[in-house]
Protein backbone atom coordinates (compact mmCIF):
# COMPACT_ATOMS: atom_id res chain seq x y z
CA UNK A 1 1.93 26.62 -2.47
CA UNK A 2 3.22 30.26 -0.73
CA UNK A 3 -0.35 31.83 -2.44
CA UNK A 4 -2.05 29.76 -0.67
CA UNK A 5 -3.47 31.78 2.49
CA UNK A 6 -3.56 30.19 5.60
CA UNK A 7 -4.63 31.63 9.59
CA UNK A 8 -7.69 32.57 11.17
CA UNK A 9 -9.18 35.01 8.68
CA UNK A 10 -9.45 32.40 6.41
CA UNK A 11 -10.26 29.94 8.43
CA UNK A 12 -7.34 27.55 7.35
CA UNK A 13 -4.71 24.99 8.41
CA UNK A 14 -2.27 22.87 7.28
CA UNK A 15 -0.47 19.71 7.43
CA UNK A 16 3.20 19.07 6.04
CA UNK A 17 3.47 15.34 5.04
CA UNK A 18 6.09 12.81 3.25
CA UNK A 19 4.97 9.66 1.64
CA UNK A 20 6.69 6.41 2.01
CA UNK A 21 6.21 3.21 -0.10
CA UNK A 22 7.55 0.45 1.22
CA UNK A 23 6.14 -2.63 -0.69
CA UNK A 24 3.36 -0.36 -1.93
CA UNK A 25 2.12 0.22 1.16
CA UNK A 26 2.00 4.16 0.91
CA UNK A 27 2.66 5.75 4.77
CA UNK A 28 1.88 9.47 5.72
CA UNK A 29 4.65 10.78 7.95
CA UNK A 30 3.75 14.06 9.45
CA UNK A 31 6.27 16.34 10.17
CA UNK A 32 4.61 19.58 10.50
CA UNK A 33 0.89 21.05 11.38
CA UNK A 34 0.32 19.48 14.40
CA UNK A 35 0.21 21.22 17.99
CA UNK A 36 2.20 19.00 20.98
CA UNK A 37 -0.43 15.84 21.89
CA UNK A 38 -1.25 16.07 25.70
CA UNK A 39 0.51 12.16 27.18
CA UNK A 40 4.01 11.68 28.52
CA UNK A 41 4.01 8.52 26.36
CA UNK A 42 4.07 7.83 23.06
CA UNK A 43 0.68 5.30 23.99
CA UNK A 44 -0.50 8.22 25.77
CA UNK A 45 -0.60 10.50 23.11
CA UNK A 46 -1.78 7.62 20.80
CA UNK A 47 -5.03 7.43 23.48
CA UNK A 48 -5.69 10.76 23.29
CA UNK A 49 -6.10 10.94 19.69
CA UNK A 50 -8.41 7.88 19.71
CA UNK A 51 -10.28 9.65 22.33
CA UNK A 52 -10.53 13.24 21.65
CA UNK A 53 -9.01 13.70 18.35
CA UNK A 54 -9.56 10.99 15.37
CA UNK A 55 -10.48 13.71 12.82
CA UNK A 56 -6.67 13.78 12.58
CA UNK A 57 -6.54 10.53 11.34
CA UNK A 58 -9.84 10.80 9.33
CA UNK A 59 -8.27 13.73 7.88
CA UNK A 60 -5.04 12.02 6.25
CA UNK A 61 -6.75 8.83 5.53
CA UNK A 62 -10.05 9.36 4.38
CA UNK A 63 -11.19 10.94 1.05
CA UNK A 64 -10.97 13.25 -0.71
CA UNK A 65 -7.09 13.61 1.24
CA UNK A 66 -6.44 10.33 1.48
CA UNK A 67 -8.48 7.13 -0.46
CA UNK A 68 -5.03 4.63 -1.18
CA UNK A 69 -6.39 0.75 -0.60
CA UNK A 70 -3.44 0.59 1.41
CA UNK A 71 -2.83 4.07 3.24
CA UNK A 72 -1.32 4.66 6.70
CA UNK A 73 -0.15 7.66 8.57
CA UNK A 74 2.29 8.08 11.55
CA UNK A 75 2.57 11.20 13.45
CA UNK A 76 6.07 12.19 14.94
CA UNK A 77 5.98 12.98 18.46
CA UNK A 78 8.28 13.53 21.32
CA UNK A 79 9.94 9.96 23.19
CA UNK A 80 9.46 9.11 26.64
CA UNK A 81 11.88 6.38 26.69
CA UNK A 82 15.51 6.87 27.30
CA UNK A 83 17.88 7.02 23.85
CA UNK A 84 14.64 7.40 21.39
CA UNK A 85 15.29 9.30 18.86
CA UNK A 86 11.78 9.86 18.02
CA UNK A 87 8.55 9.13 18.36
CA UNK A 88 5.68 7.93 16.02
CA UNK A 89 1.59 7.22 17.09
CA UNK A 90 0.35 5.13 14.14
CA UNK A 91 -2.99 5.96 12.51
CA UNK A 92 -4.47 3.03 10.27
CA UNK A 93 -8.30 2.51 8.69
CA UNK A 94 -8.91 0.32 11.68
CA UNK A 95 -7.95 2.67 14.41
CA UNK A 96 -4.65 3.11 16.39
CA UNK A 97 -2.24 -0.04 15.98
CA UNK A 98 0.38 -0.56 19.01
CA UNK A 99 2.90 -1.49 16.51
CA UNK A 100 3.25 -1.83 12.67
CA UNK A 101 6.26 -2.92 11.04
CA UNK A 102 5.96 -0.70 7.61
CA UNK A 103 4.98 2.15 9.47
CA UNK A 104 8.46 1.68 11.30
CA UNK A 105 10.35 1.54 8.05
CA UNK A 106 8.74 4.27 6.87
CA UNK A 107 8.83 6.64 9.54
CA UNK A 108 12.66 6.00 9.58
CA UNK A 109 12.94 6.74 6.40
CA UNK A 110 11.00 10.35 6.56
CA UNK A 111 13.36 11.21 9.57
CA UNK A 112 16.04 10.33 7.80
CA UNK A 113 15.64 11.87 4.73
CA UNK A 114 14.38 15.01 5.58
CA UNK A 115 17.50 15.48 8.10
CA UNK A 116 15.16 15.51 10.79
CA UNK A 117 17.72 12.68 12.02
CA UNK A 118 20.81 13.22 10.93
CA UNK A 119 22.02 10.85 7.91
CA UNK A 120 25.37 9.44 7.18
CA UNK A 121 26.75 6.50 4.58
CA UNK A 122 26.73 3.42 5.82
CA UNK A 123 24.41 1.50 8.17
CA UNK A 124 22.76 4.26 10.67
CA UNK A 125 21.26 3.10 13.87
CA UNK A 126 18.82 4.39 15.35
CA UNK A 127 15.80 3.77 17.97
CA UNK A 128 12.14 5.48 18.07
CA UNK A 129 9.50 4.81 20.51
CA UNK A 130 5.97 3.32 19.10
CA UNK A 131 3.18 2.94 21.46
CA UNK A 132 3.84 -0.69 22.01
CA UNK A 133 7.84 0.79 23.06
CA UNK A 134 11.23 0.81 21.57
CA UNK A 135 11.93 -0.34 18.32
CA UNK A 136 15.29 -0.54 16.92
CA UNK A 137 16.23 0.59 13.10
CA UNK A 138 19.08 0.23 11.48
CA UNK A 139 19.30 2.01 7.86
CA UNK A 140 22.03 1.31 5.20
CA UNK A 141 22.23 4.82 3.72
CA UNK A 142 24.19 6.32 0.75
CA UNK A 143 24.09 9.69 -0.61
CA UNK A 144 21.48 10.96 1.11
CA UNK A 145 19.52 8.38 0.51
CA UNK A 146 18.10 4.96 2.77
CA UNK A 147 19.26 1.58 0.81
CA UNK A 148 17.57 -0.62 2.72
CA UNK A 149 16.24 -0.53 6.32
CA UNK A 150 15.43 -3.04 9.45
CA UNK A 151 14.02 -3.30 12.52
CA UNK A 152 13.29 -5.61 15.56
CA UNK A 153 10.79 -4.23 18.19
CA UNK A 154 11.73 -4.91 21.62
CA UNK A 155 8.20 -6.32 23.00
CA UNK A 156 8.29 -9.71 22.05
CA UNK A 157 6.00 -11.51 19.72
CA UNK A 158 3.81 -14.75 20.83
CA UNK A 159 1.49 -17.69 19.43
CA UNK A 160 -1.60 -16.47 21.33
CA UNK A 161 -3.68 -19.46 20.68
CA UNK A 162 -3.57 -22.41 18.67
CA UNK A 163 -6.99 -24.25 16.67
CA UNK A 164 -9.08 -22.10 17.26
CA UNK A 165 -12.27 -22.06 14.90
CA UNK A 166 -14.90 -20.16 13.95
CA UNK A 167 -18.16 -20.99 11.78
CA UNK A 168 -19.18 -19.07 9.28
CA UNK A 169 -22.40 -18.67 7.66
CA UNK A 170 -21.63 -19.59 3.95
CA UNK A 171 -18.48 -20.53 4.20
CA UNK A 172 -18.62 -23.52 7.26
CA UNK A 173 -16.09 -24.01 10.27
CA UNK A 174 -12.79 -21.89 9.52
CA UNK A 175 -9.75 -22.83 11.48
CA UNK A 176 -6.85 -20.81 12.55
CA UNK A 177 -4.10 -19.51 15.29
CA UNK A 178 -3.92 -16.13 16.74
CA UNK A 179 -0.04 -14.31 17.11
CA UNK A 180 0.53 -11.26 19.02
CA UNK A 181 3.15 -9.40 17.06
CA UNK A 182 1.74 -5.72 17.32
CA UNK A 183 -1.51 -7.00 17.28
CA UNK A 184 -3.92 -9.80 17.46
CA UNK A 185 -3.66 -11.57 13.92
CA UNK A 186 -5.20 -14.34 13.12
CA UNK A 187 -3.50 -16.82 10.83
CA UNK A 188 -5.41 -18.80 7.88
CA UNK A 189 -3.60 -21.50 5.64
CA UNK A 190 -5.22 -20.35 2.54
CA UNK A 191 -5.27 -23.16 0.39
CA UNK A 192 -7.61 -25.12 2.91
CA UNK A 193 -10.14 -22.22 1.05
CA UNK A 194 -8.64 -23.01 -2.12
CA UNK A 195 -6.54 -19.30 -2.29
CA UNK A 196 -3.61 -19.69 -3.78
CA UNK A 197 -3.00 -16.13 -2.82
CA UNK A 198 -2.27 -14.10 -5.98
CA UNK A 199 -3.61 -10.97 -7.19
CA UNK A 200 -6.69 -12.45 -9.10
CA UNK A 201 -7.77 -13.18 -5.82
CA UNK A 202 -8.34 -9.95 -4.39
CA UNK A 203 -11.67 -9.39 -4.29
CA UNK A 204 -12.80 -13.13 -3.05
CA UNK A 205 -10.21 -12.78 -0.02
CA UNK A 206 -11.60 -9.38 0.79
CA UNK A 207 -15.25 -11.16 0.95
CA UNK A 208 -13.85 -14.18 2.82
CA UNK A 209 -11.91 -11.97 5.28
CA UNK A 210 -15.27 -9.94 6.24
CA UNK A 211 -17.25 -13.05 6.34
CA UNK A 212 -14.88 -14.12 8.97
CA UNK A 213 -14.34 -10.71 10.77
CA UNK A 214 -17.84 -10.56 10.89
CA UNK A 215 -18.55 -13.55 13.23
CA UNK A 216 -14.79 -13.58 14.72
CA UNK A 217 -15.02 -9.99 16.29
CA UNK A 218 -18.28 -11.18 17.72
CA UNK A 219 -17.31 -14.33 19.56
CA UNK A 220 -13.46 -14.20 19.75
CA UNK A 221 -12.24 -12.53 23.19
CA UNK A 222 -8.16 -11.52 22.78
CA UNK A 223 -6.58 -9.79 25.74
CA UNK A 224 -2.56 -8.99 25.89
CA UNK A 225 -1.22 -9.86 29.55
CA UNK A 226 0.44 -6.03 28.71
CA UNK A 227 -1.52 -3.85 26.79
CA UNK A 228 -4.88 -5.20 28.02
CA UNK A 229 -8.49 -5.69 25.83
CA UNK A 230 -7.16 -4.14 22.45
CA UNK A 231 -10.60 -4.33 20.93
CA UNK A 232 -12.03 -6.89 18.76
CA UNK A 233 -9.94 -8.29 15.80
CA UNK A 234 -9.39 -6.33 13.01
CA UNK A 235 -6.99 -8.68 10.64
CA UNK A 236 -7.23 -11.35 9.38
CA UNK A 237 -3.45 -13.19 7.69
CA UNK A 238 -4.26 -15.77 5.10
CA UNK A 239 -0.97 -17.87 5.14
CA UNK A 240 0.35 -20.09 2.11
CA UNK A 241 2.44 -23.13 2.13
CA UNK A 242 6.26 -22.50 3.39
CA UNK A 243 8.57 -23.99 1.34
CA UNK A 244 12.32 -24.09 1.67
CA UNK A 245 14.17 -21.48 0.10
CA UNK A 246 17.43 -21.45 -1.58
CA UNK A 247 18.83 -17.49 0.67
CA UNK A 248 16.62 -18.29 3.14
CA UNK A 249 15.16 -21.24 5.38
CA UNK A 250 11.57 -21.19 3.80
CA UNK A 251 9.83 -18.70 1.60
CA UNK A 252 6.04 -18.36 2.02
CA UNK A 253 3.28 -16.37 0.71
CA UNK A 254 0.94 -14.40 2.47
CA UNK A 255 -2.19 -12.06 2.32
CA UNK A 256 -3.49 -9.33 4.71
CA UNK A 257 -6.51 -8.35 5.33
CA UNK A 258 -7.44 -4.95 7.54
CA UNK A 259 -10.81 -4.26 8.74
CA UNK A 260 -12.92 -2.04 7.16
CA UNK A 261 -11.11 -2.50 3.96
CA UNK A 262 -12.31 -3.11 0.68
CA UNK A 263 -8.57 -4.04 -0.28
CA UNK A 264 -5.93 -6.36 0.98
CA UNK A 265 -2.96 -5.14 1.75
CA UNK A 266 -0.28 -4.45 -0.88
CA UNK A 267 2.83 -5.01 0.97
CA UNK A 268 3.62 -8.23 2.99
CA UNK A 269 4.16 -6.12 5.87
CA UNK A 270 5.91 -6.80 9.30
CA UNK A 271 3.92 -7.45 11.73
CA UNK A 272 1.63 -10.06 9.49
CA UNK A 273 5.49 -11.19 8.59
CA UNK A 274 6.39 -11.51 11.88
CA UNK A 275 2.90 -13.26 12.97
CA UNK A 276 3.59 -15.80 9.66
CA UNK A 277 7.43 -16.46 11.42
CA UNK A 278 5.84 -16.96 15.15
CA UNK A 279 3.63 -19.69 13.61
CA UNK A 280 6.45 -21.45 12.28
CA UNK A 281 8.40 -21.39 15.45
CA UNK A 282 5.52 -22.74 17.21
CA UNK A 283 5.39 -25.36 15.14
CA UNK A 284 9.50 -26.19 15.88
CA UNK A 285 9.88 -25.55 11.74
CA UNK A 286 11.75 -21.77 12.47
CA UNK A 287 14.94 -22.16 15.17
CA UNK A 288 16.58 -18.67 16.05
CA UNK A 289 19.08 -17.24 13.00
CA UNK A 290 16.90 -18.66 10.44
CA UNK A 291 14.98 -16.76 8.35
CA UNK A 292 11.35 -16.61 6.42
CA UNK A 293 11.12 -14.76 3.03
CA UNK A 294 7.08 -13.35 2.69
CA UNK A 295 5.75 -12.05 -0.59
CA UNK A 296 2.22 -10.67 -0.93
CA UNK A 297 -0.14 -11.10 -3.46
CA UNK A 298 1.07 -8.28 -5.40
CA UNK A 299 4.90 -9.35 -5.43
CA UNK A 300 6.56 -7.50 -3.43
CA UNK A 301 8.44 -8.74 -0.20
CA UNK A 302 10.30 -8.60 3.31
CA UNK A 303 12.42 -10.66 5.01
CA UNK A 304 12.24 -11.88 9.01
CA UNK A 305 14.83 -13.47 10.99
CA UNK A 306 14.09 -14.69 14.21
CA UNK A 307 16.58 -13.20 16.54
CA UNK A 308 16.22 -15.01 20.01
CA UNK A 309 13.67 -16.68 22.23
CA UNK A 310 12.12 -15.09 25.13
CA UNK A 311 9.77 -16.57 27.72
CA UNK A 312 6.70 -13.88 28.40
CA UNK A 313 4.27 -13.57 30.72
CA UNK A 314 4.30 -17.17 29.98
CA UNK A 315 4.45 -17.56 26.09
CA UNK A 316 7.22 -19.18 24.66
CA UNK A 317 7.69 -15.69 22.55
CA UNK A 318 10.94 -14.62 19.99
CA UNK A 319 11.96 -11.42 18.76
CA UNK A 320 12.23 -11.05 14.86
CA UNK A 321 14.18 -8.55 12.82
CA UNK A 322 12.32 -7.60 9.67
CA UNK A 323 14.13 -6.21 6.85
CA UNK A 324 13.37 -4.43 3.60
CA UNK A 325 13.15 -1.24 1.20
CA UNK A 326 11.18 1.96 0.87
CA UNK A 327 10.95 5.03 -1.16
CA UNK A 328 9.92 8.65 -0.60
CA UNK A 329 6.72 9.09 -3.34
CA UNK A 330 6.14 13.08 -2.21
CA UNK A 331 6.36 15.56 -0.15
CA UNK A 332 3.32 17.80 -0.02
CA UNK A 333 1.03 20.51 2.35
CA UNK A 334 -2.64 19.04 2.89
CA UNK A 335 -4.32 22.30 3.28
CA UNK A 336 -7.28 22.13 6.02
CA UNK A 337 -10.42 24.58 5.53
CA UNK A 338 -12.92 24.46 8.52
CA UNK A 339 -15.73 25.33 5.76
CA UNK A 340 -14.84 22.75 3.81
CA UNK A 341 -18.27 20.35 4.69
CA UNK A 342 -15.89 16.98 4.30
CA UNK A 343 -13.50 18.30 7.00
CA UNK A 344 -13.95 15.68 9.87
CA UNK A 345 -14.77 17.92 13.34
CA UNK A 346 -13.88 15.40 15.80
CA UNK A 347 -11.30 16.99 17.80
CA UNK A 348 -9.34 18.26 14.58
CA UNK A 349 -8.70 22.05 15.63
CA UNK A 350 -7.45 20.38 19.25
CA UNK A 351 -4.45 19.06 17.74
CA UNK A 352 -2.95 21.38 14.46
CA UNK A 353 -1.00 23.87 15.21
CA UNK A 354 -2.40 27.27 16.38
CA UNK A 355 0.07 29.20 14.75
CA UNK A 356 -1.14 27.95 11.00
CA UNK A 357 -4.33 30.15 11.62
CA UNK A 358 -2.96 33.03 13.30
């Protein structure tokens, strides 16, 4: 990697990254490369990089750097908010996500590992600022290395609407609820489709959920009383039937979907998690200290306990803690050449550090 010549005369950059899996969702942490991100806030500097600067997330997502079905990137920046030890801006296919409970783990996990935040044994706490605001993490850590890792976001998360429905050409009416937990998700009981959400299944719920997307995002209006218009809908959460579970109050399967994707996600994730427990509470089948096991179509899971019950902005909302595993897959330069013709030029060379092609 030293032979490879980077700086001006060469017209070259890099980009020092460390891949997480956690449930085989695969998440780019970047820890070196890029230049400070103009925004006092973490959702500052996210805006500015949807605004003047998405070739950085083109650049770690998109082929030939990136191409994984399920692929995310968070870039570390400087908190705003008091006793943050960090902060991340999450980059995903769909754009720029307020909050994404993987991309927590993950990020954790980079910081931690690479001593970036310093690691002891046992559990580690810590807090880092996403653009929706603080997030607590606690890690269990051994050896240099992170166990097992949870978080609970401090904004709370909400039933948005109930029966709401949808018709869809080919398919008829499709009913569902919307939850704020990050972002807008609308939830899906799969088997009224006949999905009994396993991995044969994959390519059907990736038609269904584009079907759906494709007359949702054009009729469905979702505004956060916070955060404001957040765009149209870009996931869709296909939910199975909860049953009860023998370590936890119900186990469930679920399915997510992320527009433009040709893939569903591998991982159950958190926030679709979280979105899966909010329905539940609505419902008065989830109480606070009980928990909801998820496992995606792939096999992998999380777990979610609902931690307390909040009233906001006047939804009857709960904060969850979400808990789970990752590992570090690499630790690797993506080298940037500005003659390279599959380079995205949309604000890249605004953003990576100046010193990389001095």
């Amino acid at each position: 990697m030293d032979k490879v010549r980077t700086g001006a005369e060469v017209n070259r950059s890099f980009v020092d990254v460390v891949d997480v899996h956690v449930g085989g969702d695969v998440h780019r942490i970047v820890l070196g490369g890029v230049e400070d991100i103009p925004g006092f806030t973490v959702r500052d500097k996210m805006e500015y990089l949807r605004d003047e600067a998405d070739g950085l997330r083109k650049l770690l997502l998109h082929e030939p750097r990136g191409g994984h079905p399920s692929l995310y990137a968070d870039i570390i920046v400087p908190p705003s908010i008091a006793g943050a030890d960090a902060g991340y801006v999450i980059m995903e296919m769909m754009g720029y996500p307020l909050m994404s409970g993987t991309n927590t783990m993950s990020t954790a996990i980079a910081l931690l590992e690479t001593g970036r935040i310093p690691m002891k044994d046992g559990p580690r706490e810590i807090a880092l600022e996403a653009p929706a605001g603080l997030v607590k993490v606690t890690a269990d850590c051994q050896g240099g290395k992170v166990l097992g890792i949870r978080y609970q976001s401090d904004t709370p998360s909400f039933l948005y609407a109930r029966n709401q429905a949808v018709d869809v050409p080919g398919v008829g009416f499709v009913h569902f609820d919307i939850a704020w937990t990050g972002a807008f998700y609308p939830l899906i009981r799969a088997s009224d489709f006949g999905f009994k959400l396993i991995r044969d299944e994959e390519e059907e719920l990736v038609r269904f959920a584009k079907a759906f997307l494709a007359e949702a995002r054009r009729t469905v209006k979702v505004v956060h009383p916070v955060f404001g218009d957040e765009g149209p809908l870009s996931f869709v959460q296909f939910v199975g039937e909860p049953e009860k579970g023998t370590e936890v109050t119900f186990e469930c399967r679920g399915c997510n979907y992320v527009f433009p994707g040709n893939n569903v996600v591998r991982s159950p994730a958190g926030v679709p998690t979280t979105a899966m427990l909010v329905q539940l509470y609505d419902r008065k089948k989830l109480a606070p200290g009980e928990t909801l096991k998820t496992t995606s179509i792939f096999g992998t899971s999380l777990k979610a306990t609902l931690s307390e019950e909040v009233s906001y902005h006047g939804f009857e909302a709960v904060r969850a803690q979400i808990e789970g595993s990752g590992w570090v897959t690499a630790q690797s330069r993506l080298v940037v050449d500005f003659d390279d013709p599959l380079i995205p030029s949309d604000g890249l060379k605004k953003v990576l550090s100046s010193t990389a092609r001095e």
